[in-house]
C-alpha atoms as a PDB file:
ATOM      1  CA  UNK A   1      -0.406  -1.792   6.031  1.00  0.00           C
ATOM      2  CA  UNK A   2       2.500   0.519   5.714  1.00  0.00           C
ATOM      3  CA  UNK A   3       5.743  -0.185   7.338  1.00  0.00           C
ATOM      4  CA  UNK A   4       9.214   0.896   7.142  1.00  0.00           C
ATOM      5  CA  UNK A   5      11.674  -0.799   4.677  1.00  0.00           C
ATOM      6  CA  UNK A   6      15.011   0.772   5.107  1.00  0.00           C
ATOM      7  CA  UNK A   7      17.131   3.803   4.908  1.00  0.00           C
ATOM      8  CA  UNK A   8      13.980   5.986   6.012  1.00  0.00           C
ATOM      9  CA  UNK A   9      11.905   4.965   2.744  1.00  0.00           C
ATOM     10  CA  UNK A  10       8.412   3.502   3.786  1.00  0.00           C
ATOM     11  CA  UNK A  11       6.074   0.746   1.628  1.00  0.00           C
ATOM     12  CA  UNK A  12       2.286  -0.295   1.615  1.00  0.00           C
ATOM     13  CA  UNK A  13       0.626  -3.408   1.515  1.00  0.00           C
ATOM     14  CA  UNK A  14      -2.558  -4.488   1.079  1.00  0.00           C
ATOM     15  CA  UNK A  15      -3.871  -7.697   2.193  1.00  0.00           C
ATOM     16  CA  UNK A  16      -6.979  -9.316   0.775  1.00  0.00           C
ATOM     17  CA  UNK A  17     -10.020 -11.263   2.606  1.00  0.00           C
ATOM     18  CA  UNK A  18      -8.473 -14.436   1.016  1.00  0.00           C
ATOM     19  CA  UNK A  19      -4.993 -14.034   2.349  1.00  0.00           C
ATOM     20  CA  UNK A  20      -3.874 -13.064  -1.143  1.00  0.00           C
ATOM     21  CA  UNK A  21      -1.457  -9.821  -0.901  1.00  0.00           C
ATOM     22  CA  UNK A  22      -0.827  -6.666  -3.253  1.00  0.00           C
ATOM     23  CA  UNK A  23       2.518  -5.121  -2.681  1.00  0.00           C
ATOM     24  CA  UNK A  24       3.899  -2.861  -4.992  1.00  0.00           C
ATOM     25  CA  UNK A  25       7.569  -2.285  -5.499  1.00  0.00           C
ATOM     26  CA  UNK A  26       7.549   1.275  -4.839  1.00  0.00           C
ATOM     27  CA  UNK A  27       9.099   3.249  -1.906  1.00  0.00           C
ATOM     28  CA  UNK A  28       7.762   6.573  -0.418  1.00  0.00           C
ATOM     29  CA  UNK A  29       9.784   9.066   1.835  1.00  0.00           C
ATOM     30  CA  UNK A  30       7.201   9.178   4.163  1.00  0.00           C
ATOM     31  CA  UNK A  31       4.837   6.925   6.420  1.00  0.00           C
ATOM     32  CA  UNK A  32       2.306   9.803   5.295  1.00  0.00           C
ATOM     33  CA  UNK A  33       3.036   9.363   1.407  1.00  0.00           C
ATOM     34  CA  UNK A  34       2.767   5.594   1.291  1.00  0.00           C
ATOM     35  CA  UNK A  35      -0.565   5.809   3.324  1.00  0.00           C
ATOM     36  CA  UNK A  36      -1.911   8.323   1.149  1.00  0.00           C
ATOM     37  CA  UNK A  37      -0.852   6.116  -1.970  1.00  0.00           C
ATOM     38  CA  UNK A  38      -2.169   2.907  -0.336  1.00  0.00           C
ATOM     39  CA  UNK A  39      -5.252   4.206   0.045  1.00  0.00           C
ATOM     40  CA  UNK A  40      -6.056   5.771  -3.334  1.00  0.00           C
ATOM     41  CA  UNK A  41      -4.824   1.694  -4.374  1.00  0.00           C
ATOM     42  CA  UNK A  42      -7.414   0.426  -2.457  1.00  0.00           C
ATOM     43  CA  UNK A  43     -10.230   2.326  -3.570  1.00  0.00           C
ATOM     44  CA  UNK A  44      -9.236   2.044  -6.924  1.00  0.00           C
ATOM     45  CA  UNK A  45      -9.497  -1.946  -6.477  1.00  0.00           C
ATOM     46  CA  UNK A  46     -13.081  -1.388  -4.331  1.00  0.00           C
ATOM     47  CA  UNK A  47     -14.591  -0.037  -7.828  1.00  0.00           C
ATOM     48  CA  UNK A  48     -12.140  -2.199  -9.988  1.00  0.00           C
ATOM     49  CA  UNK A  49     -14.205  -5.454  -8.325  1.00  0.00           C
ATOM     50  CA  UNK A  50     -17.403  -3.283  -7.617  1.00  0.00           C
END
């Protein structure tokens, strides 16, 4: 999920099958950056539990 936080900066989130939720403390200028970024994150944690 990536939403807008404030003062045009955007963040991702990633919410897990048990509810849990990653959400890192960085902020992008872009809806396209953080998407990018919070993608790469989850395929990094698909072989990380693979």
């Amino acid at each position: 999920m990536v939403y807008y936080k404030s003062e045009k900066c955007y963040q991702y989130a990633i919410i897990f099958g048990d509810g849990s939720i990653y959400q890192p403390d960085e902020i992008y200028p872009t809806a396209k950056k953080a998407l990018k970024l919070g993608r790469q994150s989850i395929q990094y944690l698909r072989n990380y539990f693979l």
